[in-house]
C-alpha atoms as a PDB file:
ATOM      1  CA  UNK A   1      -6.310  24.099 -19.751  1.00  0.00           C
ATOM      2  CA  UNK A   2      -4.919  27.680 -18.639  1.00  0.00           C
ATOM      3  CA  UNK A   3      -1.841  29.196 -20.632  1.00  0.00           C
ATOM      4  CA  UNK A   4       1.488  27.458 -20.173  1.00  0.00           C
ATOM      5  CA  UNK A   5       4.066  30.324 -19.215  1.00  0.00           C
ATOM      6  CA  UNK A   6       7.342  30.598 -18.781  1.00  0.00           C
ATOM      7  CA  UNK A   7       7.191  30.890 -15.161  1.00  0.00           C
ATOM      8  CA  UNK A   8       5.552  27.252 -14.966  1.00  0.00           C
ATOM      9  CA  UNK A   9       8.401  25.170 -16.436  1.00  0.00           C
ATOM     10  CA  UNK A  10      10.479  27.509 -14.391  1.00  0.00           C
ATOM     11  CA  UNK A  11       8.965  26.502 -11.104  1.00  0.00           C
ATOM     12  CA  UNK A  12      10.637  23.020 -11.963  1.00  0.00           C
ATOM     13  CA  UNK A  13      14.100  24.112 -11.790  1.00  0.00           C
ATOM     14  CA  UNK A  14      14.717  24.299  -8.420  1.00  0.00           C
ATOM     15  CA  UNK A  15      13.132  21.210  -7.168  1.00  0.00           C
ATOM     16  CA  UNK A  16      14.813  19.230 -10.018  1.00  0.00           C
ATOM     17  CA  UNK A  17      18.235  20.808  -8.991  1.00  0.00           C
ATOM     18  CA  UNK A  18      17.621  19.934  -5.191  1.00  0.00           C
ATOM     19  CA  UNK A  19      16.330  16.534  -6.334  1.00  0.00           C
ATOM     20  CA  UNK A  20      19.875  16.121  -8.541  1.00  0.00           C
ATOM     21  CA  UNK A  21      22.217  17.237  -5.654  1.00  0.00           C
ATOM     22  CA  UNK A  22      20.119  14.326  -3.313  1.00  0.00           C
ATOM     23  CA  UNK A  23      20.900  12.222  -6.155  1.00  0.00           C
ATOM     24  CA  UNK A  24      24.550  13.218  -6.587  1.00  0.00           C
ATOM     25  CA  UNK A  25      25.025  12.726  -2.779  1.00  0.00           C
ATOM     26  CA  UNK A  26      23.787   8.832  -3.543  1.00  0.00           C
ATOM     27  CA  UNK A  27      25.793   8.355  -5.954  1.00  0.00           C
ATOM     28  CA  UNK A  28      29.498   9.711  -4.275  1.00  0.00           C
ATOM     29  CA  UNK A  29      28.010   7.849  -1.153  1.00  0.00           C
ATOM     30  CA  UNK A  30      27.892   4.738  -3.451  1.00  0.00           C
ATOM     31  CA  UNK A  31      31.407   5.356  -4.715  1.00  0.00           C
ATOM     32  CA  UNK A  32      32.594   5.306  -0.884  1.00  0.00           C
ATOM     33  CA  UNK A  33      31.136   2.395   0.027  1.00  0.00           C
ATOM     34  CA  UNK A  34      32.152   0.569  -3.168  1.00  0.00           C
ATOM     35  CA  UNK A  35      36.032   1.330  -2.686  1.00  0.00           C
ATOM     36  CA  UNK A  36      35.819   0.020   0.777  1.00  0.00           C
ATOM     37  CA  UNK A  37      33.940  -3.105  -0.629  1.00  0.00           C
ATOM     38  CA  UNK A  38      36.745  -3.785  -2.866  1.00  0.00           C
ATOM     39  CA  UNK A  39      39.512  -2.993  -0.820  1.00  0.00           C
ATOM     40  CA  UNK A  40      37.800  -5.440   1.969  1.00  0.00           C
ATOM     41  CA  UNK A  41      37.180  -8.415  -1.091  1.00  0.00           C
ATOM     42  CA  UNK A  42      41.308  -7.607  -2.402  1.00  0.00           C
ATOM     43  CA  UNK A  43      41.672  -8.770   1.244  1.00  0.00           C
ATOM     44  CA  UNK A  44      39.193 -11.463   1.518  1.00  0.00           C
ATOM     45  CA  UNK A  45      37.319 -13.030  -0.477  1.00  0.00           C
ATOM     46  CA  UNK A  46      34.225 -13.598   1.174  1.00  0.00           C
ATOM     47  CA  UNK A  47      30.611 -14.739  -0.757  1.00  0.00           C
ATOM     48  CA  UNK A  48      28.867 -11.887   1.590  1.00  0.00           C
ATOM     49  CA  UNK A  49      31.268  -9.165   0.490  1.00  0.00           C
ATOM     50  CA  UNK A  50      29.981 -10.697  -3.047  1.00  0.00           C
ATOM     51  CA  UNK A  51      26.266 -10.393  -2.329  1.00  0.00           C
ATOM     52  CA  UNK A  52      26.637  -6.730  -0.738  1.00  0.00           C
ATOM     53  CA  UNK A  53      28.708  -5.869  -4.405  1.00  0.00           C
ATOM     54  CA  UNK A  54      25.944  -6.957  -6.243  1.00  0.00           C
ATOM     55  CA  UNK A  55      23.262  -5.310  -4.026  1.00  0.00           C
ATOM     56  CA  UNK A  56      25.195  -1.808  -4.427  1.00  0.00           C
ATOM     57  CA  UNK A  57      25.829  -2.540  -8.443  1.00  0.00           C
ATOM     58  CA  UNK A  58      21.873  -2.772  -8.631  1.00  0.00           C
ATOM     59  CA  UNK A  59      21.652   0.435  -6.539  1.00  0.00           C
ATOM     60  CA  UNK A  60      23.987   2.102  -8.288  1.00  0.00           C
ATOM     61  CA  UNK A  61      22.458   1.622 -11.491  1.00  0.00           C
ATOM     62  CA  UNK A  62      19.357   2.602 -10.521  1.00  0.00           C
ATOM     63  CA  UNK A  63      20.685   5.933  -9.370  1.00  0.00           C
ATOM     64  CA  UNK A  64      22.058   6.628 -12.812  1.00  0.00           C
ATOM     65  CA  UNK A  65      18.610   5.959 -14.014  1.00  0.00           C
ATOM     66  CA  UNK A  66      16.978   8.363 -11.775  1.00  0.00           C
ATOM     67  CA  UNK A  67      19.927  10.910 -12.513  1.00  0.00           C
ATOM     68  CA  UNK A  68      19.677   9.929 -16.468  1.00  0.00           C
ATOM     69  CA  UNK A  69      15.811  11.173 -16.185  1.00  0.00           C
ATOM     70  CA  UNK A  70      15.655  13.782 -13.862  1.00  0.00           C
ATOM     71  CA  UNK A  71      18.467  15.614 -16.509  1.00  0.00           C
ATOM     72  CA  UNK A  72      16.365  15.064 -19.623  1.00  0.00           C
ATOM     73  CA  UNK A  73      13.605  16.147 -17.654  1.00  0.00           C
ATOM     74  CA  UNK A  74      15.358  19.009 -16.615  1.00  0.00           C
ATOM     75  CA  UNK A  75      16.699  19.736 -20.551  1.00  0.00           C
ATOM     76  CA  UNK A  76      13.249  19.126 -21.601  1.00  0.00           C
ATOM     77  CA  UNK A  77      11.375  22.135 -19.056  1.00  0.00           C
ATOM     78  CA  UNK A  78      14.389  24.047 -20.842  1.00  0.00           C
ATOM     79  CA  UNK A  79      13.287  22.725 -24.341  1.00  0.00           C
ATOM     80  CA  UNK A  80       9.825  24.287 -23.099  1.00  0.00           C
ATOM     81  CA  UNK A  81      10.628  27.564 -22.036  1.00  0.00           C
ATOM     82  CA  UNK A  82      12.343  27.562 -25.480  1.00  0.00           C
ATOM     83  CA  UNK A  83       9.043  26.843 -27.257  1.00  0.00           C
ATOM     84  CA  UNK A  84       6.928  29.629 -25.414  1.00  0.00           C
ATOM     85  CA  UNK A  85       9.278  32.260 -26.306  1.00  0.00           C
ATOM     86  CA  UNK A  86       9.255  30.919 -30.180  1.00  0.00           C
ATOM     87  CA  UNK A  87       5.440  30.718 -29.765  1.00  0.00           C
ATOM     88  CA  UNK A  88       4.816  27.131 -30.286  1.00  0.00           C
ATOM     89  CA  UNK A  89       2.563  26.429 -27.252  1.00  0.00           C
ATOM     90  CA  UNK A  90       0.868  23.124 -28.226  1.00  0.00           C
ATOM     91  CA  UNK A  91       4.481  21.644 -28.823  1.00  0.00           C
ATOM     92  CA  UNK A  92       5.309  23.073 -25.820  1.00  0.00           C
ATOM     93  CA  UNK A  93       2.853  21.744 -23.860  1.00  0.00           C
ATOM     94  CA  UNK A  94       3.728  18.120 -25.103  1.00  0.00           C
ATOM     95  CA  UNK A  95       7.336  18.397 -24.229  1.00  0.00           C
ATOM     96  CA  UNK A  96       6.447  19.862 -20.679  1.00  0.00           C
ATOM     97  CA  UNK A  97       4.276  17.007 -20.257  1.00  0.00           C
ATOM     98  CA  UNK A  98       6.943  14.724 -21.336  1.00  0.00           C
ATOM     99  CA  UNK A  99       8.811  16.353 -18.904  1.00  0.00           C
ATOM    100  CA  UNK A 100       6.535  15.622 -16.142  1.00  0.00           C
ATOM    101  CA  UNK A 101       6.673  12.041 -16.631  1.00  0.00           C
ATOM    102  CA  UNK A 102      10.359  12.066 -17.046  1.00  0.00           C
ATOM    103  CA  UNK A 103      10.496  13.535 -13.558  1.00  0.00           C
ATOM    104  CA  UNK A 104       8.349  10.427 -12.666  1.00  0.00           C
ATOM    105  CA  UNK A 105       9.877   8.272 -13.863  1.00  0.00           C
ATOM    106  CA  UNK A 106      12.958   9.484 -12.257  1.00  0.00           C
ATOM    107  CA  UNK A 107      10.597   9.480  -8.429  1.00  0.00           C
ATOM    108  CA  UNK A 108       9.709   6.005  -9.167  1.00  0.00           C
ATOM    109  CA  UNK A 109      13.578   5.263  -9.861  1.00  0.00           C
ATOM    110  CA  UNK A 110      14.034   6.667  -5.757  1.00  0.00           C
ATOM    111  CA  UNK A 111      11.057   5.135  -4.315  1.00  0.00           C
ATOM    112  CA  UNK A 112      12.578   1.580  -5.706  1.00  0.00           C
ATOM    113  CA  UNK A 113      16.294   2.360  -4.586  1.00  0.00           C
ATOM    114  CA  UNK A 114      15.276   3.045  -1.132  1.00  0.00           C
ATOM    115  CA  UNK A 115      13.426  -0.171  -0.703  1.00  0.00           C
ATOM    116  CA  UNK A 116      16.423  -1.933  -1.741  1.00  0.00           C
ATOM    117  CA  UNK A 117      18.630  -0.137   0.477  1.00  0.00           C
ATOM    118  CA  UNK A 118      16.027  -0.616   3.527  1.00  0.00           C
ATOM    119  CA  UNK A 119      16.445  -4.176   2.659  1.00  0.00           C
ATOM    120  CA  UNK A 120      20.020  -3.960   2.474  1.00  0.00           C
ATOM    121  CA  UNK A 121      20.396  -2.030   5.881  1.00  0.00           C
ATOM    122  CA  UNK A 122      17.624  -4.432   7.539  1.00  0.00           C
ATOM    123  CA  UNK A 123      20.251  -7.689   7.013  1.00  0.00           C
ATOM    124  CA  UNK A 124      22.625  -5.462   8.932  1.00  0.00           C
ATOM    125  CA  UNK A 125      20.372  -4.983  11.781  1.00  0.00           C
ATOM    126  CA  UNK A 126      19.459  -8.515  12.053  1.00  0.00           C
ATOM    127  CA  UNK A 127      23.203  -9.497  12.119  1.00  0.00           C
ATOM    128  CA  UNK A 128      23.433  -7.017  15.065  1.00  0.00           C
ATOM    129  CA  UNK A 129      20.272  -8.503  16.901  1.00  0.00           C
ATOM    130  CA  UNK A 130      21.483 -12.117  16.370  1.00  0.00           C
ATOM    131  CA  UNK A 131      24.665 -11.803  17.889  1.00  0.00           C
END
């Protein structure tokens, strides 16, 4: 294995940070739709309204989990940077492989999201052919 350097952990940043503003995005989109949800089921209380609440809820817990790891990822490639300027590189090679995973982890977290929402928005195109 070459020499972990600072620069490698550092390569990290700015794809995590992208990754956390797509993540954010997800999440205020969530918030929209979930307002409009309720303020639709204050009006009527319909079992579909119920099943698309519970479909977001899901979703919307699953983006906290990919946000949850892709920040401890991100405070772990910190962690590491921290450890090659003390000069503990086997540690830090652990935690920036911890890292790795982390990040993922946090991947896998999308990857499952947007089947659900495919599935979601696939019900709404079938309502649109059936009619």
């Amino acid at each position: 294995m070459e020499e972990l350097t600072l620069t490698t952990p550092a390569l990290l940043f700015s794809a995590i940070s992208l990754i956390m503003l797509a993540y954010t995005n997800r999440f205020l989109a969530y918030a929209s739709i979930i307002r409009n949800l309720h303020n639709k089921y204050q009006k009527e209380k319909d079992s579909v309204l119920m099943a698309q609440i519970k479909n977001i809820r899901h979703r919307l817990y699953l983006t906290r989990s990919m946000q949850i790891f892709g920040i401890t990822s991100l405070l772990f490639c910190v962690l590491t940077m921290f450890l090659i300027y003390i000069q503990l590189y086997t540690i830090a090679a652990w935690v920036f492989g911890l890292a790795l995973i982390l990040l993922i982890f946090s991947l896998a977290f999308l990857i499952w999201e947007i089947q659900i929402s495919v599935k979601a928005l696939e019900h709404h195109i079938n309502d649109i052919e059936n009619s």
